[in-house]
Protein backbone atom coordinates (compact mmCIF):
# COMPACT_ATOMS: atom_id res chain seq x y z
CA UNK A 1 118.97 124.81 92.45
CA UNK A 2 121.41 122.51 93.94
CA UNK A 3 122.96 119.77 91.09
CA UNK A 4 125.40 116.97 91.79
CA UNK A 5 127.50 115.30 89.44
CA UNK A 6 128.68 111.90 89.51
CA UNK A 7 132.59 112.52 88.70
CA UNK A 8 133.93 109.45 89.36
CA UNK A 9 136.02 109.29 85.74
CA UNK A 10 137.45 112.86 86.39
CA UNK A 11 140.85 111.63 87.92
CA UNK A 12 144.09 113.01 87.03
CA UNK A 13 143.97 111.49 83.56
CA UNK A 14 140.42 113.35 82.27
CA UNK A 15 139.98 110.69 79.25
CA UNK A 16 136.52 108.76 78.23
CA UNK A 17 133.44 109.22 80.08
CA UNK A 18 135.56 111.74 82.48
CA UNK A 19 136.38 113.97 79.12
CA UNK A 20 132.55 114.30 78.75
CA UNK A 21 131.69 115.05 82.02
CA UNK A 22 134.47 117.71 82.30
CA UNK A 23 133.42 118.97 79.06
CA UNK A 24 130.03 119.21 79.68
CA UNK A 25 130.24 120.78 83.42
CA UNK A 26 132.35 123.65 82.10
CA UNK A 27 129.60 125.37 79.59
CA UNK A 28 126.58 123.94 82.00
CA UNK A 29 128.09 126.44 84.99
CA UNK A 30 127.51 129.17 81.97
CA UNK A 31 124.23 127.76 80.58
CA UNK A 32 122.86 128.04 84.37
CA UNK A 33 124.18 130.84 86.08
CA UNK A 34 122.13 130.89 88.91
CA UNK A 35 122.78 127.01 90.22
CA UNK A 36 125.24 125.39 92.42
CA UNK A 37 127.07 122.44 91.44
CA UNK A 38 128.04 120.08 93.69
CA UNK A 39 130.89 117.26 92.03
CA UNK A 40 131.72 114.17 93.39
CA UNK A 41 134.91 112.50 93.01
CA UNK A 42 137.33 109.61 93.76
CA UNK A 43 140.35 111.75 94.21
CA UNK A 44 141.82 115.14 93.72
CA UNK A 45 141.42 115.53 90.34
CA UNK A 46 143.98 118.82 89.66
CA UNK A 47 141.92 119.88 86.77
CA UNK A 48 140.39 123.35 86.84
CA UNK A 49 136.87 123.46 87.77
CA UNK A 50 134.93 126.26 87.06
CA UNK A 51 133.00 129.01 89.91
CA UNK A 52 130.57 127.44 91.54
CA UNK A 53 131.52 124.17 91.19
CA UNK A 54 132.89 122.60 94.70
CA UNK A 55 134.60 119.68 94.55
CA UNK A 56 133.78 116.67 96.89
CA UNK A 57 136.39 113.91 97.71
CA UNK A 58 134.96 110.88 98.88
CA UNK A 59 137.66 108.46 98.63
CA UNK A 60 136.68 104.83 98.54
CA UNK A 61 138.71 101.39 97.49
CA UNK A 62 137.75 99.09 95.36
CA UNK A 63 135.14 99.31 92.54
CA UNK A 64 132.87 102.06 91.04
CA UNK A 65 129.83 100.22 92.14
CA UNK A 66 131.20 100.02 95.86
CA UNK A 67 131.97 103.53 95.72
CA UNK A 68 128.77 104.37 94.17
CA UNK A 69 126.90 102.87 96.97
CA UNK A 70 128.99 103.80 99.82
CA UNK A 71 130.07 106.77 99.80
CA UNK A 72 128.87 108.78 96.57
CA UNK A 73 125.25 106.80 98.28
CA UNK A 74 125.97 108.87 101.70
CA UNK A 75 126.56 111.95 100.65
CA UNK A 76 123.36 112.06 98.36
CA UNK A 77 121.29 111.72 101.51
CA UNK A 78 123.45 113.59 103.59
CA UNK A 79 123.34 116.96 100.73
CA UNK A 80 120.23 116.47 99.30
CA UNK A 81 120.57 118.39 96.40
CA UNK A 82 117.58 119.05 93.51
CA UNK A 83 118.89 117.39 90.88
CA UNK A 84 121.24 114.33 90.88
CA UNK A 85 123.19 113.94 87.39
CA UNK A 86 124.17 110.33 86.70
CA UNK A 87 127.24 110.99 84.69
CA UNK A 88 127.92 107.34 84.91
CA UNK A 89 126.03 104.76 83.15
CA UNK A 90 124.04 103.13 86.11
CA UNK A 91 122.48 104.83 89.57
CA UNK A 92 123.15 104.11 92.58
CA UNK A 93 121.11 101.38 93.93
CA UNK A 94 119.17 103.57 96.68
CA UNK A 95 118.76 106.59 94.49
CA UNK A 96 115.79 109.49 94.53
CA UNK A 97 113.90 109.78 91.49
CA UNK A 98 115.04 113.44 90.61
CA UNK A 99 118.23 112.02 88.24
CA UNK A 100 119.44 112.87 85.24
CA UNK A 101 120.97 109.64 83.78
CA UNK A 102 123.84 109.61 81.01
CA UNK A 103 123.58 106.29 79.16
CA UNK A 104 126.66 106.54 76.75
CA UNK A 105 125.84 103.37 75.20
CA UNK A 106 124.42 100.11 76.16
CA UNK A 107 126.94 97.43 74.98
CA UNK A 108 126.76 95.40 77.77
CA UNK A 109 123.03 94.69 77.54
CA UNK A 110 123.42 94.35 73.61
CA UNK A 111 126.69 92.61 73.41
CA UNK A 112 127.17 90.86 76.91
CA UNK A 113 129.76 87.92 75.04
CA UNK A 114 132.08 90.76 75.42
CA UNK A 115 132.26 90.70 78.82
CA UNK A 116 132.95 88.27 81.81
CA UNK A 117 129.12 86.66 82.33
CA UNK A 118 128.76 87.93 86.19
CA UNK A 119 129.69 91.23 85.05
CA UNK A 120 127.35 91.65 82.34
CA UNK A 121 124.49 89.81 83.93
CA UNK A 122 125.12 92.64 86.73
CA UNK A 123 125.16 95.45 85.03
CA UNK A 124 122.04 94.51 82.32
CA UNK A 125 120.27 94.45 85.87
CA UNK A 126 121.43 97.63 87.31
CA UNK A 127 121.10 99.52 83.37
CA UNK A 128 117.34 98.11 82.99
CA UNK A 129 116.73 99.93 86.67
CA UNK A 130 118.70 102.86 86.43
CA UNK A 131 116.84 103.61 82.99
CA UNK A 132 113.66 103.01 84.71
CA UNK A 133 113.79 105.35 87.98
CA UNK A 134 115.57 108.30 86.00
CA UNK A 135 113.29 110.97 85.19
CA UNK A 136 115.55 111.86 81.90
CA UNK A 137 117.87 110.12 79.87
CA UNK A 138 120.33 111.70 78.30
CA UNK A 139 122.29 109.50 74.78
CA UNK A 140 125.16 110.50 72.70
CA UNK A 141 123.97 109.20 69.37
CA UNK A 142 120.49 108.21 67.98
CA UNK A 143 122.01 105.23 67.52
CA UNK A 144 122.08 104.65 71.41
CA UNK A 145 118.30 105.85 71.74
CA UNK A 146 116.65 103.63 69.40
CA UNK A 147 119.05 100.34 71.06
CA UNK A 148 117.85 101.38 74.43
CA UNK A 149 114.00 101.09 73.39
CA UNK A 150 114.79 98.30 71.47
CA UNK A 151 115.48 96.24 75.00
CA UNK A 152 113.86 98.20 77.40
CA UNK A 153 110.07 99.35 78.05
CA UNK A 154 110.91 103.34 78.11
CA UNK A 155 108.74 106.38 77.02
CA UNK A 156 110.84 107.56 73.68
CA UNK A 157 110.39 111.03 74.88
CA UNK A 158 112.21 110.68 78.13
CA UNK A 159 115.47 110.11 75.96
CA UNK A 160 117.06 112.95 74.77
CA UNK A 161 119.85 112.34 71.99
CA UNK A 162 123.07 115.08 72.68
CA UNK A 163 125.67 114.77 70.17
CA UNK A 164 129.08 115.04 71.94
CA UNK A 165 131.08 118.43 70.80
CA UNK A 166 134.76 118.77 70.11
CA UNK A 167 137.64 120.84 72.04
CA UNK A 168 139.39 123.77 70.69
CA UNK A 169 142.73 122.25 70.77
CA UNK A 170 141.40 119.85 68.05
CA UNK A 171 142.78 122.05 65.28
CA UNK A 172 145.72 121.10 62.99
CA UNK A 173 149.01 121.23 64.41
CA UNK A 174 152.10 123.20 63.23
CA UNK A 175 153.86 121.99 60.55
CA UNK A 176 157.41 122.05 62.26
CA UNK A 177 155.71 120.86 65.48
CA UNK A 178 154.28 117.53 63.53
CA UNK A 179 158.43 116.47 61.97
CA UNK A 180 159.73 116.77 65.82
CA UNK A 181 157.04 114.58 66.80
CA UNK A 182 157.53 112.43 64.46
CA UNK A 183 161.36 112.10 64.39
CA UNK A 184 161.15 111.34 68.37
CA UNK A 185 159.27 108.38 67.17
CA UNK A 186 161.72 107.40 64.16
CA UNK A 187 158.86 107.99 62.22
CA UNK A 188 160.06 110.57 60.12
CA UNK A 189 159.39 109.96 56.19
CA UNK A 190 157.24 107.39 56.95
CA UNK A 191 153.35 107.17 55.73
CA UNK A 192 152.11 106.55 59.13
CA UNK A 193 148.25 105.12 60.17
CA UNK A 194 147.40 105.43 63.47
CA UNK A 195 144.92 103.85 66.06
CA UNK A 196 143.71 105.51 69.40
CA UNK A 197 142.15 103.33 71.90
CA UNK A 198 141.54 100.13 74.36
CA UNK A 199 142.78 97.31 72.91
CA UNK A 200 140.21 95.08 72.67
CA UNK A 201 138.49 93.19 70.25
CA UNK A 202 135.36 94.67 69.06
CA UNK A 203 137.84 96.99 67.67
CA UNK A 204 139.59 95.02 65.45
CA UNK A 205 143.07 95.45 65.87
CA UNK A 206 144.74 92.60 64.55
CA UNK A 207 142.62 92.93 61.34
CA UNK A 208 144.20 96.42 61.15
CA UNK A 209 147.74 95.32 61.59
CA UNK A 210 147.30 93.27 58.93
CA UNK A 211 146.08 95.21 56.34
CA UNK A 212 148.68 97.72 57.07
CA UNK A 213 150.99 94.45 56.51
CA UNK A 214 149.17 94.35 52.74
CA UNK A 215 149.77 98.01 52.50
CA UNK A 216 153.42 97.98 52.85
CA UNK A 217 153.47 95.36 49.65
CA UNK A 218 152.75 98.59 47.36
CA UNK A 219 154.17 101.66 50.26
CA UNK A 220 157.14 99.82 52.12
CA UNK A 221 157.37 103.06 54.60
CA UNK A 222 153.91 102.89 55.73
CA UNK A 223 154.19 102.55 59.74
CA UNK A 224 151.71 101.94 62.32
CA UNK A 225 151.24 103.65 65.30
CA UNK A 226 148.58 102.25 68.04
CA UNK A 227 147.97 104.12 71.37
CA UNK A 228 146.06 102.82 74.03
CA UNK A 229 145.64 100.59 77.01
CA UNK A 230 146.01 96.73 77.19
CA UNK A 231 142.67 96.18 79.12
CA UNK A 232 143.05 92.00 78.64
CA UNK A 233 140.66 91.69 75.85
CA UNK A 234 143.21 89.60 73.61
CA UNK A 235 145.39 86.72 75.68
CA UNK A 236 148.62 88.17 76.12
CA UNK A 237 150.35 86.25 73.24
CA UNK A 238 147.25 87.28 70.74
CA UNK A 239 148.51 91.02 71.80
CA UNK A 240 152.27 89.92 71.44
CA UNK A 241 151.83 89.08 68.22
CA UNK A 242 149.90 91.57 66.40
CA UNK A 243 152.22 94.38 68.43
CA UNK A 244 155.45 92.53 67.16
CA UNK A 245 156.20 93.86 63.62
CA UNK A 246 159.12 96.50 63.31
CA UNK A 247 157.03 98.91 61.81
CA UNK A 248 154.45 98.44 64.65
CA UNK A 249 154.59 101.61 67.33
CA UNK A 250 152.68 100.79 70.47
CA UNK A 251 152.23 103.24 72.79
CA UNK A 252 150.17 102.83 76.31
CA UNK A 253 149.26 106.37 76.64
CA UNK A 254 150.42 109.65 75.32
CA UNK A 255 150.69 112.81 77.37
CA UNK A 256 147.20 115.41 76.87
CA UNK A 257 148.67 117.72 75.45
CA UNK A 258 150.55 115.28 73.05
CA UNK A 259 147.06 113.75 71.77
CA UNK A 260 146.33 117.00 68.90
CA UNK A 261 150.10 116.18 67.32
CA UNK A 262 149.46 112.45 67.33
CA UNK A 263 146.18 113.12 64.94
CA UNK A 264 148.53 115.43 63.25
CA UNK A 265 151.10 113.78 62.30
CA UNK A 266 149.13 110.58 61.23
CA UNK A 267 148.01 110.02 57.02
CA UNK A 268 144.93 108.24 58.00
CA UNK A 269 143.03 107.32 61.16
CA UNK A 270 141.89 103.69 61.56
CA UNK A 271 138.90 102.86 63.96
CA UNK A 272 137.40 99.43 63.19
CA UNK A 273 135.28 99.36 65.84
CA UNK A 274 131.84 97.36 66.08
CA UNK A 275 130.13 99.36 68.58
CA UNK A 276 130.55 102.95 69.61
CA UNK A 277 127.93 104.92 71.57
CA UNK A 278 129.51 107.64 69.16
CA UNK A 279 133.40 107.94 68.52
CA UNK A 280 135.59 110.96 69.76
CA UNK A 281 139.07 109.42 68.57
CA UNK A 282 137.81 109.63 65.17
CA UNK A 283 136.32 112.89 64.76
CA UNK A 284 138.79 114.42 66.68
CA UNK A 285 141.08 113.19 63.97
CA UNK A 286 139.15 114.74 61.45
CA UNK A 287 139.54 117.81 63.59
CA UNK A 288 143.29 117.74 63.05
CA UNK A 289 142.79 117.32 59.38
CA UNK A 290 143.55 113.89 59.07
CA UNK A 291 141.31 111.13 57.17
CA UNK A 292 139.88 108.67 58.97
CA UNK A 293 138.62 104.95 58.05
CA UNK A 294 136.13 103.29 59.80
CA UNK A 295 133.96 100.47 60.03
CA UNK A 296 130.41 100.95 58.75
CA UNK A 297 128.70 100.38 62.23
CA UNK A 298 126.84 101.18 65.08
CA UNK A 299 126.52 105.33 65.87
CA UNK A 300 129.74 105.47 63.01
CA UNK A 301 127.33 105.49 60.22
CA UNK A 302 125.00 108.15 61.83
CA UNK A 303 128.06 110.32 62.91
CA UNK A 304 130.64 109.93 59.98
CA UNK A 305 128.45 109.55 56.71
CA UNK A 306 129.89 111.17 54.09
CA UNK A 307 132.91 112.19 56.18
CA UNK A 308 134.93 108.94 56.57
CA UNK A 309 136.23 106.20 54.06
CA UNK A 310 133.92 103.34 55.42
CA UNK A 311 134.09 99.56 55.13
CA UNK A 312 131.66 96.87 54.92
CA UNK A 313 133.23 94.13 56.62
CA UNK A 314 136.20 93.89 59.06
CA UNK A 315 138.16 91.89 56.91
CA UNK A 316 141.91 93.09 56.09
CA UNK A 317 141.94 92.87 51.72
CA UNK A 318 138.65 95.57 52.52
CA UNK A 319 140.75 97.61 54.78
CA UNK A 320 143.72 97.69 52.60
CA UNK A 321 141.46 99.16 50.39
CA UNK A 322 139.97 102.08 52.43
CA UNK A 323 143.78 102.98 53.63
CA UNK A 324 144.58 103.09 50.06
CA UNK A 325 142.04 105.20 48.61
CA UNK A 326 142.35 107.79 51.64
CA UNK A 327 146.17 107.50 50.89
CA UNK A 328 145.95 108.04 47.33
CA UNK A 329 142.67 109.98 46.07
CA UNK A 330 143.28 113.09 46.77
CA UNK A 331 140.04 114.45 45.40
CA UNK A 332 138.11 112.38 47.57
CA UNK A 333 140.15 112.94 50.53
CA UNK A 334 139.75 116.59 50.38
CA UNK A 335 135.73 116.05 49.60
CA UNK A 336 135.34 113.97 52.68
CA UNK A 337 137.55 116.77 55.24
CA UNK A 338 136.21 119.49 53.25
CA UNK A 339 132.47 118.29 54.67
CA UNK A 340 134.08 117.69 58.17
CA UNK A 341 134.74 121.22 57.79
CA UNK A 342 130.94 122.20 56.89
CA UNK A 343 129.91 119.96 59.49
CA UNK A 344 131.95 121.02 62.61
CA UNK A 345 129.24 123.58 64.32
CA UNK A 346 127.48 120.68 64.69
CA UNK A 347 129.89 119.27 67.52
CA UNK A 348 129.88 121.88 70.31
CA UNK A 349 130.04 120.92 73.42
CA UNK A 350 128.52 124.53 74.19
CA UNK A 351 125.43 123.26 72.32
CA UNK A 352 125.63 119.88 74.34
CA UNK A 353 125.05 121.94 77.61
CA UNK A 354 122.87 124.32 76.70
CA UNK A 355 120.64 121.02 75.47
CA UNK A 356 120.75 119.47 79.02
CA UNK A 357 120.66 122.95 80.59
CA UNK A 358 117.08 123.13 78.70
CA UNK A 359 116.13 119.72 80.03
CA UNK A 360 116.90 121.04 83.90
CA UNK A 361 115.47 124.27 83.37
CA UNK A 362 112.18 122.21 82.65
CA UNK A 363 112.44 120.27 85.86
CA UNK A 364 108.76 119.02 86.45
CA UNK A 365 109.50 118.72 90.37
CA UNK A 366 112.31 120.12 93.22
CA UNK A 367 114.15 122.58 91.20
CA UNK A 368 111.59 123.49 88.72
CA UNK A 369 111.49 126.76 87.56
CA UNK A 370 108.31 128.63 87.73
């Protein structure tokens, strides 16, 4: 059986949906030895692909959705392999009906104030389709399955829920490796919180900087770190501001193999966020052996329960709180990792594939097996 792979998001910089796909692609090859896999992509990526995985540039400008249709569109026809998986979101719009579809959340049919109107009127149209003509659905989080039947007209049974898994490097950095890190930074001595993520608004960033701002009133050395990407969801002088306190540390991006240290070297992990199809920053965090706080929303609750210091309400007196008690209560701190620890089988990405390796096995038409 022939399978292509959307791999738009596997560029040079393998991060979001293109860390899943990647992850997932490597223990599929294993889970079906007998299939060829056929991956589509933007650009070069430079990442190691596994045997029997061929790699096919079609290089387009402009947006996904033009490159979806153009190109990624051609070659489809042109290949005409089994199985087509949908790594994406959406499907092209002139697709066949034998696709597996990867819906990693649906905020812009649940949430569309988030986005610019056109945009989200355009993509609630494409989603409702695309969920439609695939044969399977593939979700991150039960949280994700029941939203998508909650606005959409599907058979519950062609959704299959696939928790996401968690790399090896995820494991607690040396000791000696964690002070260099942090002296580079001038963070050395400090208590440091850190964020990892877009900046944008249904994560609550401003109502983290300030209840680090209420922390320092009782630890004057706490520090916050923030990583991630200005992607224009607060004007620019909301993001001036809430980035312009001395003991604020904003960085863009940080190198790959940089990412395991940052979780390292960090006291807790803040991730307010309002909506998550499921949340890798955080439980790679707990990975590392770091607490985490978190908002009590969306797949969070489902994913984290038990695991994370949770608030109510996005408000920064609440947060305070949370940081402090993961800061101080050591009991509870250790309780909360120590179940992490119990928990982590559960997030294999090995598991993930063999999952969706099931659901191609049982292909009803093309490649079915006999």
């Amino acid at each position: 059986m022939r399978i292509a792979v959307d791999g738009y998001e596997l560029g040079s910089e393998v991060r979001g949906v293109g860390r899943v796909v990647h992850n997932l692609l490597v223990h599929l090859v294993d889970a079906l030895p007998d299939d060829e896999f056929i991956v589509y992509t933007r650009e070069k990526t430079g990442i190691a692909l596994p045997p029997r995985v061929r790699e096919h540039v079609l290089a387009s400008r402009g947006s996904y959705l033009r490159w979806q249709n153009g190109p990624l569109r051609k070659a489809l026809r042109r290949e005409k392999p089994d199985i087509f998986f949908a790594s994406n979101y959406i499907l092209p719009l002139c697709s066949f009906r034998e696709s597996l579809l990867y819906e990693h959340d649906i905020s812009v049919v649940s949430h569309p104030e988030w986005y610019p109107r056109t945009y989200a009127l355009t993509r609630k149209y494409l989603t409702r389709r695309s969920l439609a003509k695939a044969r399977r659905v593939v979700v991150p989080s039960e949280f994700t399955r029941q939203e998508i039947l909650s606005f959409f007209n599907l058979d519950p049974e062609k959704i299959v829920v696939c928790w996401h898994g968690l790399e090896e490097k995820f494991r607690r950095a040396r000791e000696e490796d964690v002070l260099e890190w942090k002296r580079k930074r001038g963070l050395a001595g400090k208590v440091v919180i850190g964020y990892l993520g877009a900046l944008n608004r249904r994560r609550h960033i401003p109502v983290l900087v300030r209840a680090v701002e209420l922390l320092r009133s009782g630890i004057p050395d706490a520090a916050l770190i923030i990583v991630g990407k200005d992607v224009g969801s607060y004007s620019r002088q909301e993001t001036t501001q809430f980035l312009s306190p001395e003991w604020v540390h904003w960085e863009p991006i940080l190198p790959e193999e940089e990412i395991a240290l940052f979780y390292s070297a960090l006291d807790v992990f803040a991730f307010l966020s309002e909506y998550e199809g499921f949340g890798l920053p955080p439980l790679e965090a707990l990975a590392c052996g770091t607490s985490v706080v978190l908002l009590d929303r969306s797949s969070l609750r489902e994913i984290f329960s038990g695991m994370a210091f949770m608030v109510e309400n996005p408000e920064e007196r609440e947060v305070k709180e949370a940081l402090s008690s993961a800061l101080a209560d050591n009991a509870e701190r250790e309780r909360r990792l120590g179940l992490f620890e119990e928990r982590r089988g559960r997030f294999s990405w090995q598991s993930a594939a063999r999952k969706i390796a099931g659901i191609l096995k049982d292909w009803p038409t093309g490649g079915a097996r006999k």
